[in-house]
C-alpha atoms as a PDB file:
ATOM      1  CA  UNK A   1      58.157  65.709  62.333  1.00  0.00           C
ATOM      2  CA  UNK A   2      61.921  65.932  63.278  1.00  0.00           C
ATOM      3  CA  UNK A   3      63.189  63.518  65.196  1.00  0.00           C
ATOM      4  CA  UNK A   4      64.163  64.493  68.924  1.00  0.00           C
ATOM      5  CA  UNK A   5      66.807  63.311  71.210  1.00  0.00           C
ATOM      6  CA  UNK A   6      63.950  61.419  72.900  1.00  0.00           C
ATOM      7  CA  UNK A   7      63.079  59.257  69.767  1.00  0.00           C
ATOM      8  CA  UNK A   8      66.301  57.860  69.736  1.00  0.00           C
ATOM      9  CA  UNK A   9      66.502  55.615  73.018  1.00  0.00           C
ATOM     10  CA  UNK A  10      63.169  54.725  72.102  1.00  0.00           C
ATOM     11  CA  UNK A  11      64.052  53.781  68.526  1.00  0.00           C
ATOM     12  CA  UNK A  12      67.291  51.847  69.291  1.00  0.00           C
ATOM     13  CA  UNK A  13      64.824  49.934  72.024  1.00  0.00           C
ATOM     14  CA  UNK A  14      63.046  49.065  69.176  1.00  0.00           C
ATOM     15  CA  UNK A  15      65.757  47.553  67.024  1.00  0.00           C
ATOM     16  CA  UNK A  16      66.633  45.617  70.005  1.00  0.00           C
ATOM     17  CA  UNK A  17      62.992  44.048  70.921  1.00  0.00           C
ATOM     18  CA  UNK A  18      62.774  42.917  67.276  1.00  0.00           C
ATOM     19  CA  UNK A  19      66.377  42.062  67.102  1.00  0.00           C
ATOM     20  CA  UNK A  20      65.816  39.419  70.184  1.00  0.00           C
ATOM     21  CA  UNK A  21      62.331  37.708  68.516  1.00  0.00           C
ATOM     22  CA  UNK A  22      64.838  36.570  65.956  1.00  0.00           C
ATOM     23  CA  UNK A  23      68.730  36.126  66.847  1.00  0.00           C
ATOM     24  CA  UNK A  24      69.360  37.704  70.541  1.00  0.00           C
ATOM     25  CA  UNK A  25      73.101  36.806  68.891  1.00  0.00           C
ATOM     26  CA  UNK A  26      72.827  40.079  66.720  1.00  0.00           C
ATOM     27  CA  UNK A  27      72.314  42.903  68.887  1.00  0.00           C
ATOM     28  CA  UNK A  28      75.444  44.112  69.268  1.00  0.00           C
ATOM     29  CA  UNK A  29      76.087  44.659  65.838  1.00  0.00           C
ATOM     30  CA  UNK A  30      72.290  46.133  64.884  1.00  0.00           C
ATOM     31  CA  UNK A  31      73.346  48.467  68.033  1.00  0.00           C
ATOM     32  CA  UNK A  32      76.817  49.147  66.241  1.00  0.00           C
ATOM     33  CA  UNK A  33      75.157  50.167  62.675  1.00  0.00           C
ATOM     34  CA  UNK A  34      72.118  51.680  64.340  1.00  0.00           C
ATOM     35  CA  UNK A  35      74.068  54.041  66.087  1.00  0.00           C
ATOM     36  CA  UNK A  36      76.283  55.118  63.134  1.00  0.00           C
ATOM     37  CA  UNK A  37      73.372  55.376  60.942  1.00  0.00           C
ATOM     38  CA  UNK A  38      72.211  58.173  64.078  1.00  0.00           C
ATOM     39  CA  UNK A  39      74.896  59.711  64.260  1.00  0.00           C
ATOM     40  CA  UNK A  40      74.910  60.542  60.887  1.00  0.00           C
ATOM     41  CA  UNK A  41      71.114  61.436  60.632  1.00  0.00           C
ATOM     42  CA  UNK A  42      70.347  62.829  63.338  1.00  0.00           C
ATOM     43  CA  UNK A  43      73.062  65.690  63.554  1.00  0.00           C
ATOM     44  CA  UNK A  44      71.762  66.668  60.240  1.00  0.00           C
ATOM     45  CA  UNK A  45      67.989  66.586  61.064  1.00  0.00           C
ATOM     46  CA  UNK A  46      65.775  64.792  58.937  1.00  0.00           C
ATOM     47  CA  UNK A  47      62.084  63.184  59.340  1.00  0.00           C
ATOM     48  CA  UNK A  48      61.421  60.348  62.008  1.00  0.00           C
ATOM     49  CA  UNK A  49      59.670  58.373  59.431  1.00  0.00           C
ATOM     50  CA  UNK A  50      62.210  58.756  57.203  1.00  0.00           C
ATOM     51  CA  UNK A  51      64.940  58.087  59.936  1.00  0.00           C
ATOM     52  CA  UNK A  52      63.174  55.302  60.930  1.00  0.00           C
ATOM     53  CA  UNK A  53      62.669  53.525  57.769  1.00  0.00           C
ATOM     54  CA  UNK A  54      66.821  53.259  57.366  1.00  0.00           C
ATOM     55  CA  UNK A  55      66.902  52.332  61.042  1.00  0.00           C
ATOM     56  CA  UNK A  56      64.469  48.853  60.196  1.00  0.00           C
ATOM     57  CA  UNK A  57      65.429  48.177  57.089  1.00  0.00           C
ATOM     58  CA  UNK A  58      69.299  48.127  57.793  1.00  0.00           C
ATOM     59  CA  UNK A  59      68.024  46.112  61.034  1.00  0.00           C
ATOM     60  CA  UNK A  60      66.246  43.402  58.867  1.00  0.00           C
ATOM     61  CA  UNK A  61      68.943  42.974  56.955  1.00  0.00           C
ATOM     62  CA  UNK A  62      71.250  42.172  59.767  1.00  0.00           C
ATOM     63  CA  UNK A  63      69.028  39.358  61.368  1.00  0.00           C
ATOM     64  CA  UNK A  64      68.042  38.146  58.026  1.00  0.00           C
ATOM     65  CA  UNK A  65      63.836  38.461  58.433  1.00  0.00           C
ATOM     66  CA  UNK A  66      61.707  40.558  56.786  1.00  0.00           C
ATOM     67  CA  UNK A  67      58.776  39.877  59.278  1.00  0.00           C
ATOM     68  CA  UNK A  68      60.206  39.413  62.581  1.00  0.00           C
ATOM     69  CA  UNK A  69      56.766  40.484  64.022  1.00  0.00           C
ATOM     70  CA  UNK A  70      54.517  37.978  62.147  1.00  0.00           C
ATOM     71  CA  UNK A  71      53.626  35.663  65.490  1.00  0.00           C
ATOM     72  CA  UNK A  72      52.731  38.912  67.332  1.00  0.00           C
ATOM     73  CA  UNK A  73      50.746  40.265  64.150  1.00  0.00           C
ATOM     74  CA  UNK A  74      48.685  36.711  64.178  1.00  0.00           C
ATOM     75  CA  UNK A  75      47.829  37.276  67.791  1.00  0.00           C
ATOM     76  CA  UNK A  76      46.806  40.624  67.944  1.00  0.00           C
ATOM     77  CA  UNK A  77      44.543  40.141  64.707  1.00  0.00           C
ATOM     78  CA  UNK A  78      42.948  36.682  66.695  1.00  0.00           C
ATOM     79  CA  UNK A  79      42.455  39.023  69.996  1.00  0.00           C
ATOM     80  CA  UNK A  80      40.795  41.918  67.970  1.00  0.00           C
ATOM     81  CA  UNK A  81      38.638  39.536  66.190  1.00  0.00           C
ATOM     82  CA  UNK A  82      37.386  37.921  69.894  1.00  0.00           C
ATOM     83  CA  UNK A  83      36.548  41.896  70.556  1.00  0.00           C
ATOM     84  CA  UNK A  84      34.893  42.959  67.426  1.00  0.00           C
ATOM     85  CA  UNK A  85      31.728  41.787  68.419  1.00  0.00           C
ATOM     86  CA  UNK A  86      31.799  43.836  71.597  1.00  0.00           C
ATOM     87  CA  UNK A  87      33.082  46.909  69.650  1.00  0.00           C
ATOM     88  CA  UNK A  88      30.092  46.742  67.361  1.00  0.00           C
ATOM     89  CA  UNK A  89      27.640  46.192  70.314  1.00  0.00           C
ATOM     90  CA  UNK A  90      29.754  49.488  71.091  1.00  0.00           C
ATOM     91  CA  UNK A  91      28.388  51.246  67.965  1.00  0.00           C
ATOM     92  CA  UNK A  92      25.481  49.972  67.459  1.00  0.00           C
ATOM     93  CA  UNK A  93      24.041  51.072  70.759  1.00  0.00           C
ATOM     94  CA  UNK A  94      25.236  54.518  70.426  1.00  0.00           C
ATOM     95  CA  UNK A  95      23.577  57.822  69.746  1.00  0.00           C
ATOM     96  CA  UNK A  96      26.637  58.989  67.673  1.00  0.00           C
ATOM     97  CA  UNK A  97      27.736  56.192  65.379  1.00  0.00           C
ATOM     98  CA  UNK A  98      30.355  57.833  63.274  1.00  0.00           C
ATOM     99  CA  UNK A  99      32.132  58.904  67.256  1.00  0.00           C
ATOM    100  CA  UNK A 100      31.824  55.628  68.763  1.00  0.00           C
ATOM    101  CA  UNK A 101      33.438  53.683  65.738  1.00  0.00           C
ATOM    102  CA  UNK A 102      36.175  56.443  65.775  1.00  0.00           C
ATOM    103  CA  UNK A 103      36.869  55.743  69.545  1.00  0.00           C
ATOM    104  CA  UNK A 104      37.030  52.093  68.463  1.00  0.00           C
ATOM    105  CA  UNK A 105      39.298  52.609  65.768  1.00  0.00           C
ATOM    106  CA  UNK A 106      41.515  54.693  67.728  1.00  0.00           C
ATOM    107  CA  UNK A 107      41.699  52.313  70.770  1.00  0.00           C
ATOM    108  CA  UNK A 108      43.159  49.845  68.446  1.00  0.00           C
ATOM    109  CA  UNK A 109      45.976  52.019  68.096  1.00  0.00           C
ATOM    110  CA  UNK A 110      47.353  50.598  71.446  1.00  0.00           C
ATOM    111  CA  UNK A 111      48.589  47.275  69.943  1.00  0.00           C
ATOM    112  CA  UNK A 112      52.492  48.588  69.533  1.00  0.00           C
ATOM    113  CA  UNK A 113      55.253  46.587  70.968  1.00  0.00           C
ATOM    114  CA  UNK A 114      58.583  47.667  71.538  1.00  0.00           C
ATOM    115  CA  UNK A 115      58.138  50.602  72.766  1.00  0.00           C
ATOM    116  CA  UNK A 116      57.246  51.811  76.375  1.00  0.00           C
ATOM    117  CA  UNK A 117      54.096  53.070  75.937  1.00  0.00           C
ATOM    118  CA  UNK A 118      52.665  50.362  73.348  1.00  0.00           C
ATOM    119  CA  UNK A 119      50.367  47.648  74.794  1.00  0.00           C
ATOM    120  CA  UNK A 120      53.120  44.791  75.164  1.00  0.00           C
ATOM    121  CA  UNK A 121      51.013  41.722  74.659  1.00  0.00           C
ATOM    122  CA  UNK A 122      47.934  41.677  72.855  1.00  0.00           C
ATOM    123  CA  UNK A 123      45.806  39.881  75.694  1.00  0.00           C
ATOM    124  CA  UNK A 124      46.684  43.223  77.532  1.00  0.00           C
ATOM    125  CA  UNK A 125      44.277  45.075  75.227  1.00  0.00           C
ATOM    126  CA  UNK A 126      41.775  41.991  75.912  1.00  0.00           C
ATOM    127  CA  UNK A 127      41.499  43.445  79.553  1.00  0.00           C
ATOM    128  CA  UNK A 128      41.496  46.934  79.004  1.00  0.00           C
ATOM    129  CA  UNK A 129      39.188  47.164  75.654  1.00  0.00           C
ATOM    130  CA  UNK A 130      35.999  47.911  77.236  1.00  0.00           C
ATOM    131  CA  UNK A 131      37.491  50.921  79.554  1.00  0.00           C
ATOM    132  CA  UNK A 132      38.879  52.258  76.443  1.00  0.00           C
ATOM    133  CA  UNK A 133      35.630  51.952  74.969  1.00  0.00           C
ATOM    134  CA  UNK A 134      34.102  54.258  77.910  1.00  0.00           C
ATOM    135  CA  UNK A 135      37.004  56.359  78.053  1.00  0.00           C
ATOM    136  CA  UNK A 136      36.449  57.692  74.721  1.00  0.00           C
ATOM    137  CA  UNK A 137      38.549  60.441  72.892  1.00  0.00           C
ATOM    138  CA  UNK A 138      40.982  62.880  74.148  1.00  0.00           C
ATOM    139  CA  UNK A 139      40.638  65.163  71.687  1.00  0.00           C
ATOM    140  CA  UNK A 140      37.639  64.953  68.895  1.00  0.00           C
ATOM    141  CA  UNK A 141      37.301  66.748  65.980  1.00  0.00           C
ATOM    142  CA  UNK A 142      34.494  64.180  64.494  1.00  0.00           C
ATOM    143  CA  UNK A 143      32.097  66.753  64.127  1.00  0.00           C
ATOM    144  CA  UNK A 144      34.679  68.805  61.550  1.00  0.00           C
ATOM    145  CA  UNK A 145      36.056  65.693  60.004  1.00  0.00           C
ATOM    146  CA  UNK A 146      32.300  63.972  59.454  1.00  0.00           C
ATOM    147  CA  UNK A 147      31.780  67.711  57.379  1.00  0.00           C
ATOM    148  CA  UNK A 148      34.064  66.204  54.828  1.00  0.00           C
ATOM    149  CA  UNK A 149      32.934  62.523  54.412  1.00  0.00           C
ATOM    150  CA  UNK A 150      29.066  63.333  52.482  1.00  0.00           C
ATOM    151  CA  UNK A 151      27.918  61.849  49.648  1.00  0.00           C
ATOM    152  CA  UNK A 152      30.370  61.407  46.530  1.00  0.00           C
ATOM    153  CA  UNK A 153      33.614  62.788  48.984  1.00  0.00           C
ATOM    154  CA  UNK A 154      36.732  60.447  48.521  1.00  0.00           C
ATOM    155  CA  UNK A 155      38.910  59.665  51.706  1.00  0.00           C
ATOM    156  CA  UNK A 156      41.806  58.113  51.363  1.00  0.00           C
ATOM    157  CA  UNK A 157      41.974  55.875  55.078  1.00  0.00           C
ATOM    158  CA  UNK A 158      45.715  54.538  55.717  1.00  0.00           C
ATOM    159  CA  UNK A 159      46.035  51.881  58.246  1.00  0.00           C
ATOM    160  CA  UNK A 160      48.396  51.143  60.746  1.00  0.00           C
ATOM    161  CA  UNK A 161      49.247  47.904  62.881  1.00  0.00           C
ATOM    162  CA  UNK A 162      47.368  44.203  62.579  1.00  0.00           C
ATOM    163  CA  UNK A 163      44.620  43.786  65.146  1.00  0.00           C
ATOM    164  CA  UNK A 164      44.130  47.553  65.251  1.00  0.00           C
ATOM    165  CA  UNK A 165      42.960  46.960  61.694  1.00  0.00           C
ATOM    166  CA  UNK A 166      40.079  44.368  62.590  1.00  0.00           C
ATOM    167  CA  UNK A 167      38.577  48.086  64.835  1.00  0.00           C
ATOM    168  CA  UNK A 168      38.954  50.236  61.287  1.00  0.00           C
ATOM    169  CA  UNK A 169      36.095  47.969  59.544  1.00  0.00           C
ATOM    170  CA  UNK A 170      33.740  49.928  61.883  1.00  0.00           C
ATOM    171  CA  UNK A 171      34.986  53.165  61.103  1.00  0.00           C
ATOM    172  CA  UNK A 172      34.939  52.309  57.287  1.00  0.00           C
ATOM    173  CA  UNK A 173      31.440  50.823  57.435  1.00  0.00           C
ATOM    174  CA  UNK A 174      30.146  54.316  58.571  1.00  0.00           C
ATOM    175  CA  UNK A 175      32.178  56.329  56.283  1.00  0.00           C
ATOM    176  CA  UNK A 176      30.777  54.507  53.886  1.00  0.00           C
ATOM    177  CA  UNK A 177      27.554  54.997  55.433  1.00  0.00           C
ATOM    178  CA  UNK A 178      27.279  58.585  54.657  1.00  0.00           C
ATOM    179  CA  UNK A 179      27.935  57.936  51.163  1.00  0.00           C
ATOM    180  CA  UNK A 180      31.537  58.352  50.467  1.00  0.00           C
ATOM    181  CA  UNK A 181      33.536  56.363  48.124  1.00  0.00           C
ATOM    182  CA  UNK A 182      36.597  54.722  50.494  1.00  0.00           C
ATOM    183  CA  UNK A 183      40.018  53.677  49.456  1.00  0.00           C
ATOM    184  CA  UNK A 184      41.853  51.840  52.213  1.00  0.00           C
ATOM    185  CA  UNK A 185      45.475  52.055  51.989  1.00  0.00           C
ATOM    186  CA  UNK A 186      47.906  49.407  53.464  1.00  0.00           C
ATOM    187  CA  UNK A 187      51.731  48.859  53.286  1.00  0.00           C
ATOM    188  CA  UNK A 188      52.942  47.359  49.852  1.00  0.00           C
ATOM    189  CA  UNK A 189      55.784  45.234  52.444  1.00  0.00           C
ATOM    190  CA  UNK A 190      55.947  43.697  55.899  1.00  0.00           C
ATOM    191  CA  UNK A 191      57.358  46.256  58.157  1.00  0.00           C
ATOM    192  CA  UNK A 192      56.865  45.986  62.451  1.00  0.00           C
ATOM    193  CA  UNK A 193      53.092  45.084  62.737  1.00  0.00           C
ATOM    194  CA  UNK A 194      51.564  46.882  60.379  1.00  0.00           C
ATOM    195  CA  UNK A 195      48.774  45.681  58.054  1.00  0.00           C
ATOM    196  CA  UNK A 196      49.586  44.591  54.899  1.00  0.00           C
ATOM    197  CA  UNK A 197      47.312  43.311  51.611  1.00  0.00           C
ATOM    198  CA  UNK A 198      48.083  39.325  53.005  1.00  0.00           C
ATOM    199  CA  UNK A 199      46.292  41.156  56.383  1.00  0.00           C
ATOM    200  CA  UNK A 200      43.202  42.774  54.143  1.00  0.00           C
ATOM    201  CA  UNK A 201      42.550  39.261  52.663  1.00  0.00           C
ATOM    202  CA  UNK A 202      42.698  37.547  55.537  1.00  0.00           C
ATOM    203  CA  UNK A 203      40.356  39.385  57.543  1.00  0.00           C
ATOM    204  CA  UNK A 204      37.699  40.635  54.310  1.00  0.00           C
ATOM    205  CA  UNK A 205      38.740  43.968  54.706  1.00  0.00           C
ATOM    206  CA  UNK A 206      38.206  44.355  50.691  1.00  0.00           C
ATOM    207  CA  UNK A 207      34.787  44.053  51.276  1.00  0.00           C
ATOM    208  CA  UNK A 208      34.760  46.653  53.463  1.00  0.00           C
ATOM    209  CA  UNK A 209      36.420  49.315  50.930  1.00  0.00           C
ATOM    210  CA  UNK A 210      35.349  50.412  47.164  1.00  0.00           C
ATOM    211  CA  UNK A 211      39.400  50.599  46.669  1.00  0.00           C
ATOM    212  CA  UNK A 212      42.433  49.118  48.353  1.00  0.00           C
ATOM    213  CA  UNK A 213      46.254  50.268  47.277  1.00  0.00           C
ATOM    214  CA  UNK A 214      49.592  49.859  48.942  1.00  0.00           C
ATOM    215  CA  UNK A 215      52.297  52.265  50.088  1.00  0.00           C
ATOM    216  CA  UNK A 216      54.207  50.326  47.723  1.00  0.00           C
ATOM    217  CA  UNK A 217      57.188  49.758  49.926  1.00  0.00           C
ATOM    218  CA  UNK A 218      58.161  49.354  53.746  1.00  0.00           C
ATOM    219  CA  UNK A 219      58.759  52.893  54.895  1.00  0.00           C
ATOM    220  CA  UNK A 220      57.429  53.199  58.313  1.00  0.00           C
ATOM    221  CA  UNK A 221      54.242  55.482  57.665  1.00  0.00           C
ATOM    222  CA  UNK A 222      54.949  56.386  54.008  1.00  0.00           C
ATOM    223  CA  UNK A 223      57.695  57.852  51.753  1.00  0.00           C
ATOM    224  CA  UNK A 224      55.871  60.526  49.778  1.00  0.00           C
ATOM    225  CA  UNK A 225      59.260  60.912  47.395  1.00  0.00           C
ATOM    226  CA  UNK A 226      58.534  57.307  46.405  1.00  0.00           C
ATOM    227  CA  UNK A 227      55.085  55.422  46.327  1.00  0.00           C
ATOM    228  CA  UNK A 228      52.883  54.198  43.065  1.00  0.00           C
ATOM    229  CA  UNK A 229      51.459  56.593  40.996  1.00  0.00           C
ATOM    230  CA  UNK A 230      48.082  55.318  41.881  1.00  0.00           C
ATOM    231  CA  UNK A 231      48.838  56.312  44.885  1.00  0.00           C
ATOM    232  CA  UNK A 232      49.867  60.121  44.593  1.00  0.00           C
ATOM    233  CA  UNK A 233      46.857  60.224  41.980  1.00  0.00           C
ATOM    234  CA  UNK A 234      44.573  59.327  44.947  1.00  0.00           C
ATOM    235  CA  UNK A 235      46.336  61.732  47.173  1.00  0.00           C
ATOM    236  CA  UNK A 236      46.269  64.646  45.249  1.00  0.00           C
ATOM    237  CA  UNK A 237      42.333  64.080  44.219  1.00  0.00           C
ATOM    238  CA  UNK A 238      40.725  62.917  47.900  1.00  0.00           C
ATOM    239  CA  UNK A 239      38.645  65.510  49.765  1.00  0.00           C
ATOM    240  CA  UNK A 240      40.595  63.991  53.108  1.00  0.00           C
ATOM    241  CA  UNK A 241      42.655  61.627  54.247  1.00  0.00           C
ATOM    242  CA  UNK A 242      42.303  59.416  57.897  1.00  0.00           C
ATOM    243  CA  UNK A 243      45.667  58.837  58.728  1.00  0.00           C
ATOM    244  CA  UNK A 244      45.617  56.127  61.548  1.00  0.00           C
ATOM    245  CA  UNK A 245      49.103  56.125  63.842  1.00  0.00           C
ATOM    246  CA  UNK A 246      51.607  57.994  64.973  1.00  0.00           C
ATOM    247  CA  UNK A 247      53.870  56.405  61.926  1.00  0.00           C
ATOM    248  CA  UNK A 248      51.621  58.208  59.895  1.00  0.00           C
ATOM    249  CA  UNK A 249      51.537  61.059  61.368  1.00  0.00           C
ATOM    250  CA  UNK A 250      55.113  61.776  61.452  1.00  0.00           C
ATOM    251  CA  UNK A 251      55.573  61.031  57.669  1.00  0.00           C
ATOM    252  CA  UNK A 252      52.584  63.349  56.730  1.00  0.00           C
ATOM    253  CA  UNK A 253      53.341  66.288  59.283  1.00  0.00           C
ATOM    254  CA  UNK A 254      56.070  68.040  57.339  1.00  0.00           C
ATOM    255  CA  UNK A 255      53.857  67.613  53.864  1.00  0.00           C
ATOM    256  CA  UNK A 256      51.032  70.462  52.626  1.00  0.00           C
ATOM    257  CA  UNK A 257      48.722  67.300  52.213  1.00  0.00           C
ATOM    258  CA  UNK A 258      44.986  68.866  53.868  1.00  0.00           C
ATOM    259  CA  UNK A 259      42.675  67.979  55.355  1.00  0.00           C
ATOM    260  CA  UNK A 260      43.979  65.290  57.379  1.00  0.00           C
ATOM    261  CA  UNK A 261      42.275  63.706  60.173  1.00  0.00           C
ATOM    262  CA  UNK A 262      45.011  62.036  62.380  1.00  0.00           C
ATOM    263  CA  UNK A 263      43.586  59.230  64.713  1.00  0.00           C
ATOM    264  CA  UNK A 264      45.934  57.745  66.961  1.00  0.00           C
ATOM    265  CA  UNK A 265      47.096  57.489  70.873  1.00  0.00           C
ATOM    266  CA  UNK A 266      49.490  59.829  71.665  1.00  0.00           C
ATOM    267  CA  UNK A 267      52.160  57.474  72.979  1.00  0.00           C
ATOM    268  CA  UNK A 268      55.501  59.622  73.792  1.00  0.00           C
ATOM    269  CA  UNK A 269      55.863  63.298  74.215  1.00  0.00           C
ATOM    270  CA  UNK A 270      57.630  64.108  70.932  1.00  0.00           C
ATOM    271  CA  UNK A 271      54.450  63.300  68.736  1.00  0.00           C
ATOM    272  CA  UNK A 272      51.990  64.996  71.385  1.00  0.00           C
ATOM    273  CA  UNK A 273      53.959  68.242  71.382  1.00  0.00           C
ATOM    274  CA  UNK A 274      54.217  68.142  67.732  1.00  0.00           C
ATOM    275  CA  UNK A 275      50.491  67.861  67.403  1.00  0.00           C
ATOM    276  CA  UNK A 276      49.548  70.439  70.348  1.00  0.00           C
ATOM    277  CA  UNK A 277      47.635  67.793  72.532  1.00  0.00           C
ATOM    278  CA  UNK A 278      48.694  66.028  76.100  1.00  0.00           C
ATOM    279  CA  UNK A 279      50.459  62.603  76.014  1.00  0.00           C
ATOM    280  CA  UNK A 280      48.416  59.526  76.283  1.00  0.00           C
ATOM    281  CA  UNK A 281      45.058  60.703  75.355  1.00  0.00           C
ATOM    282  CA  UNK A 282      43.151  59.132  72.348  1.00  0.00           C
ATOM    283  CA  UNK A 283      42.808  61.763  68.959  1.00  0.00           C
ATOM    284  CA  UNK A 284      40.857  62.068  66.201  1.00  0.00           C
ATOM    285  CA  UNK A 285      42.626  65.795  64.745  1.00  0.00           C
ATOM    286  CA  UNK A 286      41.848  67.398  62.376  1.00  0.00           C
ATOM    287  CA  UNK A 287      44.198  69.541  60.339  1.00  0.00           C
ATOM    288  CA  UNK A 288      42.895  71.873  57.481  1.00  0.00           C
END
């Protein structure tokens, strides 16, 4: 997905939010690089992910932390855990297991901060689970995307923030279910909340996988010019990935990688036109 002149007040918001949980003292100058590092990508074109990845990186750097998220990444996994028992009263009382994980899984997806339409503490998604629950999907393709999770099918699940993680065990506990063999993927360094393998041990997500393997780095989604070998062998061999985000989504919407089954809130208008659906509805989508 290109970026769009939208993305970039909403990025440079970003840099800022994370910029002031550290050292208020160095906005200006994240604000100063940020904005050259724009200027030269974005008059060019390029990928958000991709974009994005220089954007946080060159931001870390300036503040000196590679983790400036970790108290908010604590929190959010301790709120999801207090909910997990009401999600799985959720699924287990449900005529359609496989659809009421995946609306679980997806309402996880909330837990952002920084940006407008993220939920901005994690206590926020405390109140509002249970409507979320009820509200359901948006958009669902489960009936397609359950076609391709059978007995012996490899999927490839990549995760996206901490707390929204602790609502994927569901979703991998059926997929497993039907008889597929799962291989959970996670970012290989810290980078904004997402789940890493310190996050996977932490909560016994292992267990909950036949495989886990990193992105390898800290590109926001994942740079598919540079991740393990491992990696791009389980990529190229899966019969579909569940790509959980909009991170993801943006990094895997310019690649021929199919079928993908994108599960995610559709949080600003860039990412909902790019994906053909309204903005603010909860999606599981398939593309073949």
């Amino acid at each position: 997905m290109l970026m769009e002149p939208e993305c970039v007040p909403c990025i440079l918001g970003r840099l800022l939010f994370e910029t002031n949980l550290v050292d208020p003292s160095k906005g200006k100058k994240v604000m100063v690089e940020a904005i050259e590092i724009l200027h030269e990508e974005f008059e060019r074109g390029g990928n958000s992910a991709r974009i994005a990845s220089r954007l946080h990186r060159k931001t870390y750097e300036i503040i000196g932390s590679d983790d400036p998220y970790y108290e908010m990444k604590k929190r959010s996994n301790a709120v999801a855990l207090s909910l997990l028992p009401e999600a799985e009263e959720f699924v287990n009382s449900s005529e359609d297991r496989f659809l009421a994980a995946t609306i679980a899984a997806v309402a996880g997806n909330v837990l952002d901060f920084g940006i407008r339409s993220g939920s901005m503490t994690p206590e926020k998604l405390a109140a509002n689970f249970g409507a979320m629950l009820k509200e359901g999907l948006g958009h669902d393709d489960t009936p397609r995307i359950r076609e391709y999770i059978k007995p012996g099918s490899k999927v490839l699940y990549f995760t996206d923030n901490c707390g929204e993680i602790v609502f994927d065990k569901l979703l991998m506990r059926e997929i497993r279910a039907r008889g597929a063999h799962l291989t959970l993927v996670v970012k290989g360094k810290t980078v904004l909340t997402d789940a890493t393998m310190e996050d996977v041990k932490e909560l016994g997500m292992d267990r909950e996988a036949d495989r886990v393997l990193t992105t390898g780095g800290d590109a926001i989604g994942i740079d598919l010019n540079d991740m393990p070998d491992e990696l791009r062998e389980a990529l190229n061999s899966c019969d579909i990935i569940v790509a959980k985000g909009m991170a993801n989504y943006e990094a895997f919407s310019d690649s021929d990688y199919r079928p993908i089954a994108y599960m995610m809130k559709t949080k600003c208008r860039p990412v909902a036109d790019s994906i053909g659906l309204p903005k603010g509805i909860s999606v599981a989508k398939l593309v073949e």
